[in-house]
C-alpha atoms as a PDB file:
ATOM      1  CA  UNK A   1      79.702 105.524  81.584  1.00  0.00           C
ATOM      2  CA  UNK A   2      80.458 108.863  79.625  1.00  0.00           C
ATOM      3  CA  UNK A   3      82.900 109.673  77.454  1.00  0.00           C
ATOM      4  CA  UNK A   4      84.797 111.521  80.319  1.00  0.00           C
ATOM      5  CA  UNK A   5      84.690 109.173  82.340  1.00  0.00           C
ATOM      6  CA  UNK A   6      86.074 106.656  79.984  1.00  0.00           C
ATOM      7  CA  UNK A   7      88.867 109.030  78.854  1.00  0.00           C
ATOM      8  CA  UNK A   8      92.295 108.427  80.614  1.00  0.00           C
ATOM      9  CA  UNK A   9      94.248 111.622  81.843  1.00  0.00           C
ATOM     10  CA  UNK A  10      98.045 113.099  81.173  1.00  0.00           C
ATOM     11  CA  UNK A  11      99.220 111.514  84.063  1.00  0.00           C
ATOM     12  CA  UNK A  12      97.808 107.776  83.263  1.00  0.00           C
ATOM     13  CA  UNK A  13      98.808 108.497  79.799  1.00  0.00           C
ATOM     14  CA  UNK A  14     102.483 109.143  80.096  1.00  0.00           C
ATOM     15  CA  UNK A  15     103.030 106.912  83.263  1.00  0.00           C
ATOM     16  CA  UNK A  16     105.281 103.904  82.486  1.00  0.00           C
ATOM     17  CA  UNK A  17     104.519 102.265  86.290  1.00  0.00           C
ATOM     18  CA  UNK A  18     104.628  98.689  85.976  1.00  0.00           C
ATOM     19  CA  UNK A  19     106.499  98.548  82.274  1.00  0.00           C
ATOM     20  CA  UNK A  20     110.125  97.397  81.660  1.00  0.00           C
ATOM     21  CA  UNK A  21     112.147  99.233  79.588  1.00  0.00           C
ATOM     22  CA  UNK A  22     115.370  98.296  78.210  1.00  0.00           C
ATOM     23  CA  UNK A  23     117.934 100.337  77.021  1.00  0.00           C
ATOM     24  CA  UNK A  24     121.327 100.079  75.227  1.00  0.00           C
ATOM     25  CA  UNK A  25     123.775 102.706  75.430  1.00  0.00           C
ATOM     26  CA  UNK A  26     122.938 103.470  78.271  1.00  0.00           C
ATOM     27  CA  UNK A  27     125.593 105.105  80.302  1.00  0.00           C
ATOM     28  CA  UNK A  28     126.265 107.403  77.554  1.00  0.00           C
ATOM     29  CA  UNK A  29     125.709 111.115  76.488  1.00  0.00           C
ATOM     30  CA  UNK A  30     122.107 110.925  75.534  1.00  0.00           C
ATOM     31  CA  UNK A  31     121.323 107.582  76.680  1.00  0.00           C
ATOM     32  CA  UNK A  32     122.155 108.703  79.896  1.00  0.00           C
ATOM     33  CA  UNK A  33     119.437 110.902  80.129  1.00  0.00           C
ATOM     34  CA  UNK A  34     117.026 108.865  77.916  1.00  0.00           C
ATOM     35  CA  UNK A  35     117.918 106.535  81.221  1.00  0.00           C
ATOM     36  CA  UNK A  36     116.851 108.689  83.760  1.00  0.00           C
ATOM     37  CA  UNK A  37     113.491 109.787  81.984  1.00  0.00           C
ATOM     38  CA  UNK A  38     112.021 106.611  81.893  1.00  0.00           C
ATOM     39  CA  UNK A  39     112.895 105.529  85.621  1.00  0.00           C
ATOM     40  CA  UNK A  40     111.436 108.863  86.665  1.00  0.00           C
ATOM     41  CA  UNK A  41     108.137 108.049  84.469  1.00  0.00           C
ATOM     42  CA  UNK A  42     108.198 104.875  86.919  1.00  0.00           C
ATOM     43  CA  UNK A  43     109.725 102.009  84.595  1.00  0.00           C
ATOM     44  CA  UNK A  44     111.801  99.128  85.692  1.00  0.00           C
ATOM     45  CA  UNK A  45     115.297  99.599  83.320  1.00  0.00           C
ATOM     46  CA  UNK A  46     117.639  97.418  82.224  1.00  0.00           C
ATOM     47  CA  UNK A  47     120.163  99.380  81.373  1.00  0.00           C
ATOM     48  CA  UNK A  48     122.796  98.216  78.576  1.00  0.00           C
ATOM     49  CA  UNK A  49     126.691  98.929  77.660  1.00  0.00           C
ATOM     50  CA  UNK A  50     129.597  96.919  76.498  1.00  0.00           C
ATOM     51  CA  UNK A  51     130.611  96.432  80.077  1.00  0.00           C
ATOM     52  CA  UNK A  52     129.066  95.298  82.538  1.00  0.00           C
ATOM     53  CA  UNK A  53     130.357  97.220  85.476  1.00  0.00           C
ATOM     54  CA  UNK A  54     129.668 100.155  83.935  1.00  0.00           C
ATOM     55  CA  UNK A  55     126.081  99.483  83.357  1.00  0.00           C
ATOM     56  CA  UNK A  56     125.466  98.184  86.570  1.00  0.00           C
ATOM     57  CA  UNK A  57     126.964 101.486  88.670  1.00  0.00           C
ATOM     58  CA  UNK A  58     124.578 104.005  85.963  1.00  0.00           C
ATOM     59  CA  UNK A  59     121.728 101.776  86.909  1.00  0.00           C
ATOM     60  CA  UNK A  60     122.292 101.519  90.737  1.00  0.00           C
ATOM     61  CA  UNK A  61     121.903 105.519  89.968  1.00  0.00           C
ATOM     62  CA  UNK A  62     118.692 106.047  88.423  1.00  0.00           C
ATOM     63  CA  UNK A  63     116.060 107.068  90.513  1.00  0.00           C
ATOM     64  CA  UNK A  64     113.427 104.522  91.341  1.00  0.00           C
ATOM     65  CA  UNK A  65     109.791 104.423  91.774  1.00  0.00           C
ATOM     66  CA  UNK A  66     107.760 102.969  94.098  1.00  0.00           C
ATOM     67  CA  UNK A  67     107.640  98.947  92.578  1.00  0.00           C
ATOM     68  CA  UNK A  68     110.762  99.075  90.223  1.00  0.00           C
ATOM     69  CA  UNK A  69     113.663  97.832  90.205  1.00  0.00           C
ATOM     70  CA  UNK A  70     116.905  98.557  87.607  1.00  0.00           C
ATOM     71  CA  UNK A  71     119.778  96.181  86.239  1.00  0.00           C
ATOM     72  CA  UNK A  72     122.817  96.681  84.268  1.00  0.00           C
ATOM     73  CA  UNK A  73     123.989  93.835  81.757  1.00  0.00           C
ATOM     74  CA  UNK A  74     126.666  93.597  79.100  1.00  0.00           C
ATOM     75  CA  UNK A  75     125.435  94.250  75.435  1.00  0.00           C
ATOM     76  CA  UNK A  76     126.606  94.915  72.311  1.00  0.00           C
ATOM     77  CA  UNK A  77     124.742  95.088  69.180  1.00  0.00           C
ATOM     78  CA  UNK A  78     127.812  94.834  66.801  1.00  0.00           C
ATOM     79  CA  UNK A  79     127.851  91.358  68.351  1.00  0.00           C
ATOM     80  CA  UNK A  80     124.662  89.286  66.194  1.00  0.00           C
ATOM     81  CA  UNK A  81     125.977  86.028  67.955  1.00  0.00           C
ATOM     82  CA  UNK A  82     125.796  87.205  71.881  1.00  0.00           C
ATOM     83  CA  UNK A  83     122.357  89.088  71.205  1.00  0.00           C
ATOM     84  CA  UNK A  84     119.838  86.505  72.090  1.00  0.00           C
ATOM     85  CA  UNK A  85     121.920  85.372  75.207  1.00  0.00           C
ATOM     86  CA  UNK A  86     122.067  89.274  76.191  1.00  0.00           C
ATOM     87  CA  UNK A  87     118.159  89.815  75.585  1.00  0.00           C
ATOM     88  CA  UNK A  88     117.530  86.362  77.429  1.00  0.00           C
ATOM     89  CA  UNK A  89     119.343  87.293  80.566  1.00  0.00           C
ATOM     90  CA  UNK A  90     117.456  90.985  80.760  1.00  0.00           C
ATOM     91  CA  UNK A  91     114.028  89.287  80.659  1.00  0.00           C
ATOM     92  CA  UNK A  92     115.366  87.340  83.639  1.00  0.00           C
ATOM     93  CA  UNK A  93     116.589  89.702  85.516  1.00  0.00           C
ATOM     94  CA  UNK A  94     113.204  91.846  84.967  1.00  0.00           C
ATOM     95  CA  UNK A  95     110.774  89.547  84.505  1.00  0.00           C
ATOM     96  CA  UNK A  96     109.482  90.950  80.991  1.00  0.00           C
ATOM     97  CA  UNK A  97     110.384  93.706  78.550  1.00  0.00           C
ATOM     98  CA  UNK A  98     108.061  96.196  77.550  1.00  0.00           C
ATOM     99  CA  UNK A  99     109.825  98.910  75.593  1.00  0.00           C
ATOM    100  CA  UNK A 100     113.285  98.653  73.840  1.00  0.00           C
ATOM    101  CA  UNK A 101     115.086 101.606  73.235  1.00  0.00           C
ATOM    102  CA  UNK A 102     117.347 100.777  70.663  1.00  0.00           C
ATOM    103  CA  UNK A 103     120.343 103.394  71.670  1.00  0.00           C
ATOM    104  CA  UNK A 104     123.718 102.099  71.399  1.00  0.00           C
ATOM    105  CA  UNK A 105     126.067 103.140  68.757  1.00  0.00           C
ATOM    106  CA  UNK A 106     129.452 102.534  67.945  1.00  0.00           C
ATOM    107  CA  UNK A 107     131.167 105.783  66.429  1.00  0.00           C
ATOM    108  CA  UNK A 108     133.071 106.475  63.012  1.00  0.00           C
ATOM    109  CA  UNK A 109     135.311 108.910  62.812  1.00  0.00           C
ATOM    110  CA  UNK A 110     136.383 109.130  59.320  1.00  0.00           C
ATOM    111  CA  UNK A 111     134.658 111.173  57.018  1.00  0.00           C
ATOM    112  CA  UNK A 112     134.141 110.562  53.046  1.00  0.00           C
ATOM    113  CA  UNK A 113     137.735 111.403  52.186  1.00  0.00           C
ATOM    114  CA  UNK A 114     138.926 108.772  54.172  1.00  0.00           C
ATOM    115  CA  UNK A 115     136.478 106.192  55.183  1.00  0.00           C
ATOM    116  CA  UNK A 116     137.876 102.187  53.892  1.00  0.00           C
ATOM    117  CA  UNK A 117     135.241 100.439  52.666  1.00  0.00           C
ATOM    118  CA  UNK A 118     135.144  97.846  55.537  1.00  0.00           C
ATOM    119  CA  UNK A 119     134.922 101.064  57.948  1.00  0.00           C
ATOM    120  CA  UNK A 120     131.479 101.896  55.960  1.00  0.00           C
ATOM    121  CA  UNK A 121     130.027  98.390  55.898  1.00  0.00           C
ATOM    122  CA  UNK A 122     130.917  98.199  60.052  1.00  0.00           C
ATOM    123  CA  UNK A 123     129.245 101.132  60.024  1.00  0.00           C
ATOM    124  CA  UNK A 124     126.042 100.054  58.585  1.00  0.00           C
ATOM    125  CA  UNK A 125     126.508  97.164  61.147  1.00  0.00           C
ATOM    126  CA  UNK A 126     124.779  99.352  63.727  1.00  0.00           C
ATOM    127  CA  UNK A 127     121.582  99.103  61.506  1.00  0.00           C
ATOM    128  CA  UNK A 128     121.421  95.280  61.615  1.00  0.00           C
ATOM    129  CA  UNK A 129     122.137  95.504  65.438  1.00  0.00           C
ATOM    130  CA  UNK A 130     118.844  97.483  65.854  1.00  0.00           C
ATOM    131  CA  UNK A 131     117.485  95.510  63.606  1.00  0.00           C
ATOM    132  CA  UNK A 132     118.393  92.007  65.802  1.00  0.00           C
ATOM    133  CA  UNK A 133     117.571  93.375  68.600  1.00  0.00           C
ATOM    134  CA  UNK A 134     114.060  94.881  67.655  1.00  0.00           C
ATOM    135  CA  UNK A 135     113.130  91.311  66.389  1.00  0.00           C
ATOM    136  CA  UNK A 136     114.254  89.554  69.414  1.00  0.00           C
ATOM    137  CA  UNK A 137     112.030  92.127  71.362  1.00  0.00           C
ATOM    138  CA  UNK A 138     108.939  91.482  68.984  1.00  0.00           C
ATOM    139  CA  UNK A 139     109.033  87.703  69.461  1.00  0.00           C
ATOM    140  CA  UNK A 140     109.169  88.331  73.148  1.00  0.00           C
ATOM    141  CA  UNK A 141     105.949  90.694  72.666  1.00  0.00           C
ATOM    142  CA  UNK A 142     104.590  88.218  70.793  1.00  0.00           C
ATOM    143  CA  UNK A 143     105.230  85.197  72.503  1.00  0.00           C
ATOM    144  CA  UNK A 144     103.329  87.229  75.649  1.00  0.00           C
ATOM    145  CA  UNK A 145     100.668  88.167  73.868  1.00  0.00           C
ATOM    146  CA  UNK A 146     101.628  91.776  75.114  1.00  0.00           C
ATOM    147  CA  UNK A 147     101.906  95.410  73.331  1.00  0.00           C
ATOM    148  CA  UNK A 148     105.321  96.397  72.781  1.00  0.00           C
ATOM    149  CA  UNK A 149     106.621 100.081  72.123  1.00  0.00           C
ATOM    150  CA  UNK A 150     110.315 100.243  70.293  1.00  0.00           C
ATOM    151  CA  UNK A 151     112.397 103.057  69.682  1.00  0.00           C
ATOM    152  CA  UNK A 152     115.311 103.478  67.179  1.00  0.00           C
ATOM    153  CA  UNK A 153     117.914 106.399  67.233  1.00  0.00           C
ATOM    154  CA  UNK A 154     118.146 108.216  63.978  1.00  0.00           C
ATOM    155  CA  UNK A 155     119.112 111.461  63.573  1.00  0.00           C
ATOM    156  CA  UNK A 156     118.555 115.079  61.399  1.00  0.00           C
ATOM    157  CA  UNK A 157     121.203 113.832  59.868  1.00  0.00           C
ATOM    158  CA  UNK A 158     119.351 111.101  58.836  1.00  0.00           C
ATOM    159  CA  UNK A 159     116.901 113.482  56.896  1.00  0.00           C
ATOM    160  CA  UNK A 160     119.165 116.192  56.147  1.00  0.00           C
ATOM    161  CA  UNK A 161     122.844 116.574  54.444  1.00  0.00           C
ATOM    162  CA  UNK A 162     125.687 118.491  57.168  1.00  0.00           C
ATOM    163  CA  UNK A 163     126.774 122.175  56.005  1.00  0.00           C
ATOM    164  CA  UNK A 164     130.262 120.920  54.689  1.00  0.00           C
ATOM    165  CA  UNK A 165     131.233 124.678  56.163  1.00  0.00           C
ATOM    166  CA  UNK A 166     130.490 123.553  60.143  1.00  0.00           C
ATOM    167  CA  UNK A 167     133.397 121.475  59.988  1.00  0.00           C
ATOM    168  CA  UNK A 168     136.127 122.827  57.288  1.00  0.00           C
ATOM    169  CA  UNK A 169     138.871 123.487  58.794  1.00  0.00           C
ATOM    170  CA  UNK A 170     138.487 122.256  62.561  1.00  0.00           C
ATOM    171  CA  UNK A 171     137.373 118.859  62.390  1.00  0.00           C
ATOM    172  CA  UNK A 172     136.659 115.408  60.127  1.00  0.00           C
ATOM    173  CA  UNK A 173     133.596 116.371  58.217  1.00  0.00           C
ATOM    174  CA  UNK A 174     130.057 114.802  59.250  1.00  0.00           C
ATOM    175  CA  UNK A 175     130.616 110.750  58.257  1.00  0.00           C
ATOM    176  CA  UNK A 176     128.834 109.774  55.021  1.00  0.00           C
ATOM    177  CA  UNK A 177     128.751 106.881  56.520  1.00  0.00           C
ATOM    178  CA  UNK A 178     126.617 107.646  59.788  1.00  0.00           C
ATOM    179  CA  UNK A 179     124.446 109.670  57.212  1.00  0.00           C
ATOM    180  CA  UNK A 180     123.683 106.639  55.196  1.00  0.00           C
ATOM    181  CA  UNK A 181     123.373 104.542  58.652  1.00  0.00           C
ATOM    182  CA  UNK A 182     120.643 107.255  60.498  1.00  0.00           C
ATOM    183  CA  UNK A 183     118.625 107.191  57.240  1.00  0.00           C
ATOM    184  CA  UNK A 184     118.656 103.476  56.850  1.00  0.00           C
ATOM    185  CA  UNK A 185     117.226 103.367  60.347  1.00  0.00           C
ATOM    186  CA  UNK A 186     114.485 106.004  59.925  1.00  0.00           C
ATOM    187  CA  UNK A 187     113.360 104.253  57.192  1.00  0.00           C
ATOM    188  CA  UNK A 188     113.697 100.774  58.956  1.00  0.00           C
ATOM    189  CA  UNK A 189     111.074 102.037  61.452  1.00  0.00           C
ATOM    190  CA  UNK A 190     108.524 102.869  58.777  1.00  0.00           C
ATOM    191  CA  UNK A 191     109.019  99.418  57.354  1.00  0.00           C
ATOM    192  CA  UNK A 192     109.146  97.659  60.876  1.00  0.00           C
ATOM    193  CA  UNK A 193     106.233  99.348  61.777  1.00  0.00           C
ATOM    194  CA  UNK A 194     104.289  98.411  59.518  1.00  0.00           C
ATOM    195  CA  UNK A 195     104.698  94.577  59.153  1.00  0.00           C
ATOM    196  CA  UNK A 196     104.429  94.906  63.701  1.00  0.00           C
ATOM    197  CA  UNK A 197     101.005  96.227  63.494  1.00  0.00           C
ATOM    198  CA  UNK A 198      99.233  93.564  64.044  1.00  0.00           C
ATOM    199  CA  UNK A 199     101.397  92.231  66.640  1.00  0.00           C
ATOM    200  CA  UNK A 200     100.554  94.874  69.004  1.00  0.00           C
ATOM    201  CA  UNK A 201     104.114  96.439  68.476  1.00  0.00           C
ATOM    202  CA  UNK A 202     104.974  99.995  67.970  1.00  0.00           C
ATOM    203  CA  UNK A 203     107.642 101.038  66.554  1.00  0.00           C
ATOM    204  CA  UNK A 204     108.793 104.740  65.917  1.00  0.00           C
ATOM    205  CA  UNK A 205     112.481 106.579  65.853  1.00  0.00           C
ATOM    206  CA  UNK A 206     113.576 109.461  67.835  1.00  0.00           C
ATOM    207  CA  UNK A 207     116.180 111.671  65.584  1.00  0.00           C
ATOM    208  CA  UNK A 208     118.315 114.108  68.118  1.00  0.00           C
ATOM    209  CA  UNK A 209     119.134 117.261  66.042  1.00  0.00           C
ATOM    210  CA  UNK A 210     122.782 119.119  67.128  1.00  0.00           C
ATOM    211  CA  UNK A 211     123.590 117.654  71.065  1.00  0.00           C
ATOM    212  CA  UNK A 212     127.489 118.164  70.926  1.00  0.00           C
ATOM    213  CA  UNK A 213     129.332 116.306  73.824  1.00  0.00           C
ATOM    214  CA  UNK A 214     130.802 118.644  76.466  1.00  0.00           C
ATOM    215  CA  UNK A 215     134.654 118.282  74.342  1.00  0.00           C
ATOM    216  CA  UNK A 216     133.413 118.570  70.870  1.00  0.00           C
ATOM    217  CA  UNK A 217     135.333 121.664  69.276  1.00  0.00           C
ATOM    218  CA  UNK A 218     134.609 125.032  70.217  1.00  0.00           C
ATOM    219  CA  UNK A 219     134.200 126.432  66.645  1.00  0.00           C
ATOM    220  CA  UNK A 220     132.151 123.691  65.589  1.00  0.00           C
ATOM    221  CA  UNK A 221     129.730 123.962  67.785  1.00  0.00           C
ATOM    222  CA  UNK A 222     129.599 127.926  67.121  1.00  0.00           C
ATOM    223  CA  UNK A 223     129.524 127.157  63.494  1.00  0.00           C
ATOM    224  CA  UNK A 224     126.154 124.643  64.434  1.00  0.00           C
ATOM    225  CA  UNK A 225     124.651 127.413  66.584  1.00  0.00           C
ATOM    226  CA  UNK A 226     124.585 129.777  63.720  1.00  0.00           C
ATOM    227  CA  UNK A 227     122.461 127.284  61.508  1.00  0.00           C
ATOM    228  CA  UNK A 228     120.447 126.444  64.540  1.00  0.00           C
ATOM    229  CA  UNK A 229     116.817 128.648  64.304  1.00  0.00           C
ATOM    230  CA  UNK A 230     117.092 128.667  67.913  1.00  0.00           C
ATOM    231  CA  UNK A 231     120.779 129.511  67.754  1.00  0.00           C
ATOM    232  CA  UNK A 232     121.604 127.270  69.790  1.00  0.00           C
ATOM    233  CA  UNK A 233     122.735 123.374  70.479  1.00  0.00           C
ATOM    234  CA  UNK A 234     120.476 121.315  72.316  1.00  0.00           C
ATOM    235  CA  UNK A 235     120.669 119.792  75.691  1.00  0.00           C
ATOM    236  CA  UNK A 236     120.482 115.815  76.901  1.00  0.00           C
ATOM    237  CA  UNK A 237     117.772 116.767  79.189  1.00  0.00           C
ATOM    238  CA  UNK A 238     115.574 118.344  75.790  1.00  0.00           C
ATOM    239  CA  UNK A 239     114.966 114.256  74.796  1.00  0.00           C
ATOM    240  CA  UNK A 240     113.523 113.301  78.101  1.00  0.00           C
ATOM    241  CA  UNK A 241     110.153 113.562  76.962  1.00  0.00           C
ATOM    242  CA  UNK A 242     110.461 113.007  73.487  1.00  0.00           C
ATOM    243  CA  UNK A 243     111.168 109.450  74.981  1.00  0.00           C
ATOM    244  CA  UNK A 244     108.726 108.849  77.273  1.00  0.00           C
ATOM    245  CA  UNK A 245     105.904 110.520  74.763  1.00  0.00           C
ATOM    246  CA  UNK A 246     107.133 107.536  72.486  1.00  0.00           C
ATOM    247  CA  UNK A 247     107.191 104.858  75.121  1.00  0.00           C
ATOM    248  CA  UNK A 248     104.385 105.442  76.662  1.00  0.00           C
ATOM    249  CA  UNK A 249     100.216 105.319  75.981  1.00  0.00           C
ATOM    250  CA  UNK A 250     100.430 109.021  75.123  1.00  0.00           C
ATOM    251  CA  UNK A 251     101.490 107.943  71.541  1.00  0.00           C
ATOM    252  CA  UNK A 252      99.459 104.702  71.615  1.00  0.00           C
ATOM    253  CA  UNK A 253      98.320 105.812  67.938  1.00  0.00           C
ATOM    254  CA  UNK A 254     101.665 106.442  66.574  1.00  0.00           C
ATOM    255  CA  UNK A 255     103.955 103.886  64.746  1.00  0.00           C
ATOM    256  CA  UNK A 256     106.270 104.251  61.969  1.00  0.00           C
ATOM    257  CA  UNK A 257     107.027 107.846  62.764  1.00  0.00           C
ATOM    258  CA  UNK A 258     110.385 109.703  63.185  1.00  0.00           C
ATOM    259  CA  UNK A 259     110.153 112.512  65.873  1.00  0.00           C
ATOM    260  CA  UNK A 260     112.789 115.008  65.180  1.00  0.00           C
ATOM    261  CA  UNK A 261     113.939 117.017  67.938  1.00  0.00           C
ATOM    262  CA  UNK A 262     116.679 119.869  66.602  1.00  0.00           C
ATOM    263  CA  UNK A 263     116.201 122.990  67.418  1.00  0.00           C
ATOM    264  CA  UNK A 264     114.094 123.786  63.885  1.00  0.00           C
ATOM    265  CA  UNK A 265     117.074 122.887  61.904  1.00  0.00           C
ATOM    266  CA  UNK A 266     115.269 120.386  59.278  1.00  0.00           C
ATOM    267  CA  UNK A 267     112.548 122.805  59.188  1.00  0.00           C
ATOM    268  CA  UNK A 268     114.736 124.858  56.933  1.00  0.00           C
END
């Protein structure tokens, strides 16, 4: 057989048919969307939030290839003690997990000049969520003697300080705390990945640059566009392949990488 002949196409290569993924944080701004692109690539999804309900309707939504199936379960990652039961009950309902996308995050509003110090260490919380959650999924992997492909959330602003000058004046400045937590989890994928290896587990992070919510501030956001090189904020839909490249065989050499998708703005 030739080379050709042995070499497997885009399609094949970016066609999750067959995989489970599950997600947490799912029914929200980005995960949403991070949601929809894997169903449409052809994965079963379990889809996560903190209730139950609400996870359920967003996955009775997603569109559904020919051979999957979706489910919505209760989870939350600031929770250590109701993880395992959570991640038991989603390999149940879908026979297997494949690919975690480690999504959920529970917010901070208060920025350096008012943060408590039990706010911060919550904060950081969200790290060891991932991090619970991303071990559960590798002894699962493991246990099946199957390949695995995780991805954590970080962020630009996991790489790069805020302009203090976006916010001054309109709104709480960017949280030092969220800083501290995206960075932590960028570099918790480098060292994840690289103790995984061997286990036939992947794991990479996927850093969203500027995606404001539909009721952020007005002159915020125009403040953001102007430091944008593409002058503009990005939009839920701009991730969808991001994701999928990660999931998938298409980045079946990649591990312990952070794919930063912003617009240009850390490539000042």
């Amino acid at each position: 057989m030739n080379e050709a002949a042995r070499e497997p196409t885009i399609p094949t290569l970016f066609d999750l048919s067959g995989r489970v993924a599950l997600l947490t944080g799912g029914c929200g701004h980005l995960g949403s969307a991070l949601a929809r692109a894997l169903a449409e690539a052809g994965a079963s999804v379990v889809l996560t939030s903190r209730d139950a309900a609400r996870a359920q309707a967003a996955a009775e939504k997603l569109p559904c290839a020919a051979g999957a199936s979706h489910f919505g379960l209760a989870l939350d990652h600031m929770q250590p003690d109701t993880m395992p039961a959570a991640f038991a009950q989603a390999v149940s309902l879908a026979g297997k997990i494949d690919i975690l996308v480690n999504n959920g995050h529970e917010g901070l509003g208060a920025d350096w000049r008012t943060v408590s110090h039990e706010q911060f260490t919550r904060h950081l919380a969200n790290a060891a969520g991932y991090f619970e959650l991303a071990r559960l999924m590798r002894d699962h992997a493991v246990q099946r003697q199957a390949p695995a492909s995780m991805i954590l959330l970080g962020s630009m602003y996991g790489v790069v300080g805020s302009y203090p000058e976006a916010y001054d004046g309109v709104c709480a400045a960017s949280p030092v705390a969220y800083h501290a937590l995206k960075g932590g989890i960028v570099h918790m994928t480098r060292h994840l990945a690289v103790y995984w290896a061997k286990d036939q587990v992947r794991v990479n992070c996927l850093s969203p640059g500027p995606f404001p919510r539909d009721d952020a501030p007005a002159e915020m956001i125009e403040r953001l566009r102007q430091k944008s090189p593409m002058r503009r904020m990005g939009r839920p839909d701009e991730l969808k392949g991001a994701v999928v490249f990660l999931a998938s065989d298409a980045s079946s050499y990649m591990t312990g990488q952070n794919l930063i998708i912003d617009g240009g703005w850390t490539a000042w």
